[in-house]
Protein backbone atom coordinates (compact mmCIF):
# COMPACT_ATOMS: atom_id res chain seq x y z
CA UNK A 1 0.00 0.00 0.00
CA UNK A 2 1.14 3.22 -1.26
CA UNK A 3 -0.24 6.56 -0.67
CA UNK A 4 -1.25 7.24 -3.79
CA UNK A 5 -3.16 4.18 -3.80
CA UNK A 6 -5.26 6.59 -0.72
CA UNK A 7 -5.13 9.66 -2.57
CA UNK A 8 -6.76 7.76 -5.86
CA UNK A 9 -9.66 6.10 -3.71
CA UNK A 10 -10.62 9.62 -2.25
CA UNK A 11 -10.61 11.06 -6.05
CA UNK A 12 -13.38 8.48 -6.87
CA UNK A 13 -15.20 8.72 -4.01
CA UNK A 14 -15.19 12.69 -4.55
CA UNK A 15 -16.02 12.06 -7.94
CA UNK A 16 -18.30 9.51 -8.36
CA UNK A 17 -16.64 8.71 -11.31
CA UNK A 18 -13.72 6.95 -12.58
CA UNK A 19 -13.05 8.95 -15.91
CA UNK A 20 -13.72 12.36 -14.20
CA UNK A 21 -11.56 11.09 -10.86
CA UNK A 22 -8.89 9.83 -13.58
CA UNK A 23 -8.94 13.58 -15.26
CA UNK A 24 -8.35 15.09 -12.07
CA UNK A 25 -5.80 13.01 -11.20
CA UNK A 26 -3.85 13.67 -15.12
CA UNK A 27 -3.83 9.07 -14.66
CA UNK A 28 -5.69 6.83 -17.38
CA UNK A 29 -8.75 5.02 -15.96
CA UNK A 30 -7.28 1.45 -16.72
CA UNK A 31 -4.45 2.44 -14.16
CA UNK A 32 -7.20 4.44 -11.56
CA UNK A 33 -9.13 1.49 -11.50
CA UNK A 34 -5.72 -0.80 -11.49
CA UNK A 35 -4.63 0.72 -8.73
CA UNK A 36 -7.76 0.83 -6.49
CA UNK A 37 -8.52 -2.84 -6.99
CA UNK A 38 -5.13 -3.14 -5.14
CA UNK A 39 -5.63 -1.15 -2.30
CA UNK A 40 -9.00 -3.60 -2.08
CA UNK A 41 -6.64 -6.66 -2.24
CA UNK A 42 -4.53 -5.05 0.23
CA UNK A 43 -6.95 -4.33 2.89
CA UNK A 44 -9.02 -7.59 1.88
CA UNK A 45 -12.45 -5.17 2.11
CA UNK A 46 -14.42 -3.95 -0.94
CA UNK A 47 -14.12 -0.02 -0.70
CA UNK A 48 -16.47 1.19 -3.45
CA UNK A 49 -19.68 -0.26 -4.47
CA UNK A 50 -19.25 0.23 -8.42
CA UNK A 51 -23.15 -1.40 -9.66
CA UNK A 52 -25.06 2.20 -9.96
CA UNK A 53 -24.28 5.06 -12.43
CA UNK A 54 -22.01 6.75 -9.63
CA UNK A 55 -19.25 4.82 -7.40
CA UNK A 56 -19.95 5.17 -3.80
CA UNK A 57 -18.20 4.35 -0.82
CA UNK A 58 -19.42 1.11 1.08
CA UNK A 59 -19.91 0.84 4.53
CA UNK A 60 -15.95 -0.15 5.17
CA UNK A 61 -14.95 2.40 2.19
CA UNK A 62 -16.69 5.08 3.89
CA UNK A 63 -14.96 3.90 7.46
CA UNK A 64 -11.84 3.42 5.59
CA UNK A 65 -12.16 7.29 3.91
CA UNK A 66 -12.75 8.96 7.09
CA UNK A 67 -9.30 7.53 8.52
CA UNK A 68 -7.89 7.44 5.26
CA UNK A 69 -8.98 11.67 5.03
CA UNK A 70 -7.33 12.21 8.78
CA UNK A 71 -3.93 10.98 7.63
CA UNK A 72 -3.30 12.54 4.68
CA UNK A 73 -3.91 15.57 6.68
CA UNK A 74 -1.66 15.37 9.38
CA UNK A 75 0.78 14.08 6.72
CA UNK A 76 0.76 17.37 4.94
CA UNK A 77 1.49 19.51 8.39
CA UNK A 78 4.25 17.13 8.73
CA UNK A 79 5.78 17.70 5.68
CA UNK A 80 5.08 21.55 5.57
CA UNK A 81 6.96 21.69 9.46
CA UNK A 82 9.68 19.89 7.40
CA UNK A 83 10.09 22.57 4.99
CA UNK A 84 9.20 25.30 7.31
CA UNK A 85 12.30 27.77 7.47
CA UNK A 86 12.47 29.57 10.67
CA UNK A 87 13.97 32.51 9.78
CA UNK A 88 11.02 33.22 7.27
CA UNK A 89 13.27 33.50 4.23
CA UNK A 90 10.76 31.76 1.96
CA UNK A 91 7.06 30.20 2.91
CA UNK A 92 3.46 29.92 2.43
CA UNK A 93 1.13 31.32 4.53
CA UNK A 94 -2.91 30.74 4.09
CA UNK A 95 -5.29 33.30 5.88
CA UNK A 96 -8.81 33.36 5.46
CA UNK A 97 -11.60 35.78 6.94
CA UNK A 98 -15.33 37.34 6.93
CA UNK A 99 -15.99 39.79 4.63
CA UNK A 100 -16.31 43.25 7.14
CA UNK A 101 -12.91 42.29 8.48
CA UNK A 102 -11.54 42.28 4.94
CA UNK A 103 -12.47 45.52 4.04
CA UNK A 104 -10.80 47.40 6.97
CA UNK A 105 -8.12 45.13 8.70
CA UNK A 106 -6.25 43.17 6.29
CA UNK A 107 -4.46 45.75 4.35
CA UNK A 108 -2.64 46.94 7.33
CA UNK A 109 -1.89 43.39 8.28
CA UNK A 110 -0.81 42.31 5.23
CA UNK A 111 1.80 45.51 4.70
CA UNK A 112 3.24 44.78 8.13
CA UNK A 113 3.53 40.84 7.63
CA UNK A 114 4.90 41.24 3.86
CA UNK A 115 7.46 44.54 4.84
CA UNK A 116 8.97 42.30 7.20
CA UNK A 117 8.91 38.82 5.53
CA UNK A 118 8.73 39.67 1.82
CA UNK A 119 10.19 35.82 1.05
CA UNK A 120 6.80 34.47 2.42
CA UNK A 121 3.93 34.30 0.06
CA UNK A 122 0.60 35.11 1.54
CA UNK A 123 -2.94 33.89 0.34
CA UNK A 124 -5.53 35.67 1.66
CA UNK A 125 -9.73 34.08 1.24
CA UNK A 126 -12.78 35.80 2.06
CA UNK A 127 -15.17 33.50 3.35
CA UNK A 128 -18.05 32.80 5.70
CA UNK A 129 -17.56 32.04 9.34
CA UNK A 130 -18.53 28.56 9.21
CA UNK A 131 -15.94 27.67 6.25
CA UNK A 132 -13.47 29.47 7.91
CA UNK A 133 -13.69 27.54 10.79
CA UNK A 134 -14.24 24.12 8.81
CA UNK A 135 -10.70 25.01 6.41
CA UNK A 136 -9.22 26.04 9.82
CA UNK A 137 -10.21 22.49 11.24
CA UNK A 138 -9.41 20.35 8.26
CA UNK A 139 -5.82 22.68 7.28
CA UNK A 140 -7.05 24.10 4.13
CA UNK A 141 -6.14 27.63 6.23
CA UNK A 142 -3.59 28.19 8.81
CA UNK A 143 -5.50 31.20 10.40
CA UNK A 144 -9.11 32.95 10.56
CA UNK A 145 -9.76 35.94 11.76
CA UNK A 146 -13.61 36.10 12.64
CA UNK A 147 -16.22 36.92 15.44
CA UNK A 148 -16.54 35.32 18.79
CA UNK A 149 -18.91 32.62 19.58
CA UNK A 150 -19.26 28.70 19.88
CA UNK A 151 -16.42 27.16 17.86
CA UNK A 152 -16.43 23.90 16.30
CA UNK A 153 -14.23 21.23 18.46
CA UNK A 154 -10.39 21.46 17.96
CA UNK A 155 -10.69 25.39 17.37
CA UNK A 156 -8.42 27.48 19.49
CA UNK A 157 -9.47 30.91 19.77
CA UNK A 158 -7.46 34.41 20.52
CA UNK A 159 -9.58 37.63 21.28
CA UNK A 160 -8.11 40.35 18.99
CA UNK A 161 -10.37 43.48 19.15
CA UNK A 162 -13.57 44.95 19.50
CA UNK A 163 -15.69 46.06 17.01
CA UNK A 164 -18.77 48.68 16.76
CA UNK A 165 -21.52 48.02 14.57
CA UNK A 166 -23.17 51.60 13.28
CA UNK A 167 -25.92 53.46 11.56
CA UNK A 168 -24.12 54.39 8.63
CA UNK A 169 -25.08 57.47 5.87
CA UNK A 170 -23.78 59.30 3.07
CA UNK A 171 -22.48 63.01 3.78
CA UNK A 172 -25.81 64.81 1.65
CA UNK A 173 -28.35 61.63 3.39
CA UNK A 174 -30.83 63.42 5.27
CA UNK A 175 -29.51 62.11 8.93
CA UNK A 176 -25.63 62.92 8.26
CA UNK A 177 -25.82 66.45 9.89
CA UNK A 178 -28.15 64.51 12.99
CA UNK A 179 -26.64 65.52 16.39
CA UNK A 180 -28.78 63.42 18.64
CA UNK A 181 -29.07 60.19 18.50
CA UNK A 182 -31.73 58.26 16.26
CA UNK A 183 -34.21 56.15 17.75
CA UNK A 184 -34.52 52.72 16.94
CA UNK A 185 -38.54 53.11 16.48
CA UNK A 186 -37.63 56.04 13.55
CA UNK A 187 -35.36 53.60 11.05
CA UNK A 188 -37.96 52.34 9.34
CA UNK A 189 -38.70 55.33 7.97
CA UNK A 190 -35.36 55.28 6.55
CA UNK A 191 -34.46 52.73 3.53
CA UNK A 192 -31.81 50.57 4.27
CA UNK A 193 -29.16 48.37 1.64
CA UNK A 194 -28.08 45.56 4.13
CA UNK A 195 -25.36 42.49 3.72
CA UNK A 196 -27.19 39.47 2.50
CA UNK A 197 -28.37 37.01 5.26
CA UNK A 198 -24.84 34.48 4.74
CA UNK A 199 -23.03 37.03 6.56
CA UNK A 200 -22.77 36.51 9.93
CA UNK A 201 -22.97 40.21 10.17
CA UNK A 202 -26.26 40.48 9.12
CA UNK A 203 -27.58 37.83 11.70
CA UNK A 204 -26.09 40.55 14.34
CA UNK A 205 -28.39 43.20 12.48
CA UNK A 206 -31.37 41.27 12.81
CA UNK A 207 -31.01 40.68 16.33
CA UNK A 208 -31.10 44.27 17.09
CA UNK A 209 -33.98 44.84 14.96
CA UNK A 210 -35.68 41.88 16.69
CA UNK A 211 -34.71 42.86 20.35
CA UNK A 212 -35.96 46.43 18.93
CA UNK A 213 -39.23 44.82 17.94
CA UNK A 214 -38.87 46.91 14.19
CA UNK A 215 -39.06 45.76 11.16
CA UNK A 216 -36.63 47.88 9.09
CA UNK A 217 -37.29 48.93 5.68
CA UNK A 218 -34.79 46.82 3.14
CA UNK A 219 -34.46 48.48 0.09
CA UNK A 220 -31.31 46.97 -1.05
CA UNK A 221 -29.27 43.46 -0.33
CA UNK A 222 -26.03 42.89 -1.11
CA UNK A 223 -22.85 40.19 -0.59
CA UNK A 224 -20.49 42.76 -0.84
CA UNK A 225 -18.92 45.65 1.47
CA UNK A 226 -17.77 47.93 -1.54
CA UNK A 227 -21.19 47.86 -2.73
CA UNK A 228 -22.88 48.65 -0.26
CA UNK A 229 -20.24 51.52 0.57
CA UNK A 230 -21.34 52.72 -3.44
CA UNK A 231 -25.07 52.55 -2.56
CA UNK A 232 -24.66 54.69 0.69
CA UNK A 233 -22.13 57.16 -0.06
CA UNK A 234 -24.83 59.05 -3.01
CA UNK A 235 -27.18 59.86 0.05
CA UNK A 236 -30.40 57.79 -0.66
CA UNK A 237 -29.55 54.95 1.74
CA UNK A 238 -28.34 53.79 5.06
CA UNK A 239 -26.55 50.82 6.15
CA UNK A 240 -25.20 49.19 9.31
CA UNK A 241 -21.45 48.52 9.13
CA UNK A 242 -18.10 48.22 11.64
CA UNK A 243 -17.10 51.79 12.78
CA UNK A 244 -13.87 51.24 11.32
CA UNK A 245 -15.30 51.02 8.02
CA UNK A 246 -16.89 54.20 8.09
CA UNK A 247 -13.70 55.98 9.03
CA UNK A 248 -11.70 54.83 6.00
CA UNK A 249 -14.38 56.66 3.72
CA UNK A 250 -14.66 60.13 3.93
CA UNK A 251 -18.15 60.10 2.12
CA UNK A 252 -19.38 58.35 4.93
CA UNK A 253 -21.02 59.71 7.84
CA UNK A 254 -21.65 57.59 11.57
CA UNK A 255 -24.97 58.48 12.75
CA UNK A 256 -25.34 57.17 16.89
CA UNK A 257 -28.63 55.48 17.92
CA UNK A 258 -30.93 54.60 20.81
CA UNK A 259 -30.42 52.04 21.91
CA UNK A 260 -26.72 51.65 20.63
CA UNK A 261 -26.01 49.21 17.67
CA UNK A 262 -24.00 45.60 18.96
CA UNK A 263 -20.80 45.08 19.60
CA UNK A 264 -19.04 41.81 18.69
CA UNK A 265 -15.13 40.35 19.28
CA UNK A 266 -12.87 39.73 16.39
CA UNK A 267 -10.97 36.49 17.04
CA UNK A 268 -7.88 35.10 15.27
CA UNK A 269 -8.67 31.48 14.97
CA UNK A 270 -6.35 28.41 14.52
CA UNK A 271 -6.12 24.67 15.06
CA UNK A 272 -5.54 23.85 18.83
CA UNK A 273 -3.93 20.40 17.69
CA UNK A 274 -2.21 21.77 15.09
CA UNK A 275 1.49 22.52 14.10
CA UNK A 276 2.08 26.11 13.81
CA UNK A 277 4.42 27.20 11.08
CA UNK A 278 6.51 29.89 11.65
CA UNK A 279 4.82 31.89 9.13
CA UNK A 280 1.83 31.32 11.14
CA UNK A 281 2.99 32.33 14.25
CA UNK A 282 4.58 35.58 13.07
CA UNK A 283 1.46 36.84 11.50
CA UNK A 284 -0.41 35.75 14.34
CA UNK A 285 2.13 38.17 16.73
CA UNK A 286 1.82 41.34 14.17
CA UNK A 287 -2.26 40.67 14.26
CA UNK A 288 -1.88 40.74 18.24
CA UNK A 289 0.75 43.68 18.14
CA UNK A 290 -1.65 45.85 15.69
CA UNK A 291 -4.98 45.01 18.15
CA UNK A 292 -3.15 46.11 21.38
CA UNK A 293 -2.38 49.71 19.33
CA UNK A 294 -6.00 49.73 17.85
C-alpha cells in the first residue's frame, strides 16, 4: 500500500466517477481502477460499491475514507513543518476571513507581515464564518480571523479586538448632519441596503432589529462591502457597518442610535492540535501587536 493508492480512492469517491476522478488526477482510468482494486486486495475489504451510475463508498470504504482523510492531513502539516524555514526566508502562509474584516483590517496586516517577511507568500480568502472555521479544522487555512462565539471542536481561539456596529449614511443623506441620537422606532422610515443574510454580520443586524421589535425597511441586499459603501455614499440609503469602516471613507457619515447598535469580538482562529508554522505564528504576533495599538 502506497499513498497514492489513498489519494486515488478519495478522487473516486469525490467524484463519483472513474473517468472524471482519472482527469483530475492527469492518470488513465485502466491504471485508476488498477490501482484501487489493489488497495482492495490489500486491505481484503471492498471499498467502493461500483453497480449504480455513480461509485460510492461502502460501509468499510466510507470507514476506511474517514481515517484514510485524517492521515493525509496530518501528513501534509508534517511535511510543511519539514520545509518550514524559521527565519522566514521563503514560505506559504494561508489566511482566510469574513468579509467586514476584509475591508478594513487586512491591508494593514498584510503591509506589516509582507514589509517584514517579503520571502513568504501570503494567500488571503474571504469566506463565511462557518468555512473558515471548517478550512481552519481540516488545514485548508492556517489562520481565521472572525467573530466570537461557539467554535467547532479542535478550534483554538485568541480575542483580537472589539468592534462597533453603526448606523451608517452618506455626507448629503438626510440624517448625516443629525446631532442626537436616532431612535430605533424612527429607522424604518429610513431605507436601508443591508449584507445578505450568509453574513454573519447580518444575523447581528437582525437581532437588534428583533430585540428592537422593528421591522426595518430593506431596500437593497447585497454580498459585498464595496457595494454597499457605493449605494450609501450618493445619500439615498443607510446601512449598518463596523465603525472602522466608516472611518476609511470620507463620504461616509456615523450616525449614533438609541439604543446603541452591537458590539461583537474579532478572534484570530487556529487549530488547537495543530502545528504552527513559523509563518503562522509571526502573522499571528503582528495581528496581536496591531490590536493592542488599535
Amino acid at each position: 500500500m502506497e499513498l497514492r493508492h489513498i489519494r486515488y480512492l478519495l478522487a473516486v469517491a469525490d467524484h463519483g466517477n472513474f473517468t472524471r476522478a482519472a482527469e483530475a488526477l492527469h492518470i488513465s482510468q485502466p491504471t485508476l481502477s488498477q490501482q484501487v482494486k489493489q488497495l482492495e486486495r490489500a486491505l481484503g475489504v471492498q471499498l467502493l460499491d461500483r453497480s449504480g451510475r455513480t461509485v460510492r463508498l461502502t460501509d468499510a470504504g466510507e470507514t476506511y475514507a474517514r481515517h484514510a482523510r485524517l492521515a493525509l492531513r496530518d501528513l501534509e502539516a508534517g511535511e510543511r513543518a519539514v520545509h518550514d524555514v524559521q527565519d522566514l526566508s521563503r514560505g506559504h502562509l494561508r489566511v482566510a476571513m469574513t468579509p467586514t474584516i476584509t475591508a478594513y483590517l487586512i491591508g494593514p496586516l498584510v503591509h506589516r507581515f509582507h514589509a517584514m517577511h517579503p520571502g513568504v507568500t501570503l494567500t488571503v480568502v474571504e469566506t463565511t464564518q462557518d468555512r473558515i472555521e471548517a478550512d481552519v479544522l481540516d488545514d485548508r487555512v492556517d489562520l481565521g480571523i472572525a467573530f466570537a462565539g461557539p467554535h467547532v471542536s479542535g478550534i483554538e481561539s485568541t480575542a483580537l479586538l472589539t468592534e462597533n456596529l453603526g448606523l451608517v449614511v452618506g455626507s448629503t443623506h438626510p440624517l448625516a448632519a443629525r446631532s442626537e441620537p436616532v431612535e430605533a422606532r424612527e429607522l424604518p422610515q429610513h431605507p436601508l441596503a443591508l449584507l445578505s443574510s450568509d453574513f454573519v454580520t447580518r444575523a447581528h443586524i437582525d437581532s437588534y432589529f428583533d430585540e428592537c421589535r422593528i421591522a426595518p425597511r430593506i431596500g437593497v441586499e447585497a454580498n459585498s462591502i464595496g457595494a454597499l459603501v457605493e449605494f450609501v455614499r450618493r445619500g439615498a440609503l443607510a446601512t449598518v457597518l463596523p465603525d472602522a469602516i466608516t472611518r476609511v471613507h470620507p463620504d461616509l457619515r456615523s450616525v449614533a442610535t438609541t439604543p446603541a447598535m452591537p458590539t461583537r469580538t474579532v478572534e484570530l482562529l487556529r487549530r488547537s492540535t495543530s502545528y504552527h508554522a513559523a509563518a503562522a505564528r509571526a502573522f499571528a504576533a503582528i495581528a496581536e501587536d496591531a490590536a493592542r495599538s488599535t
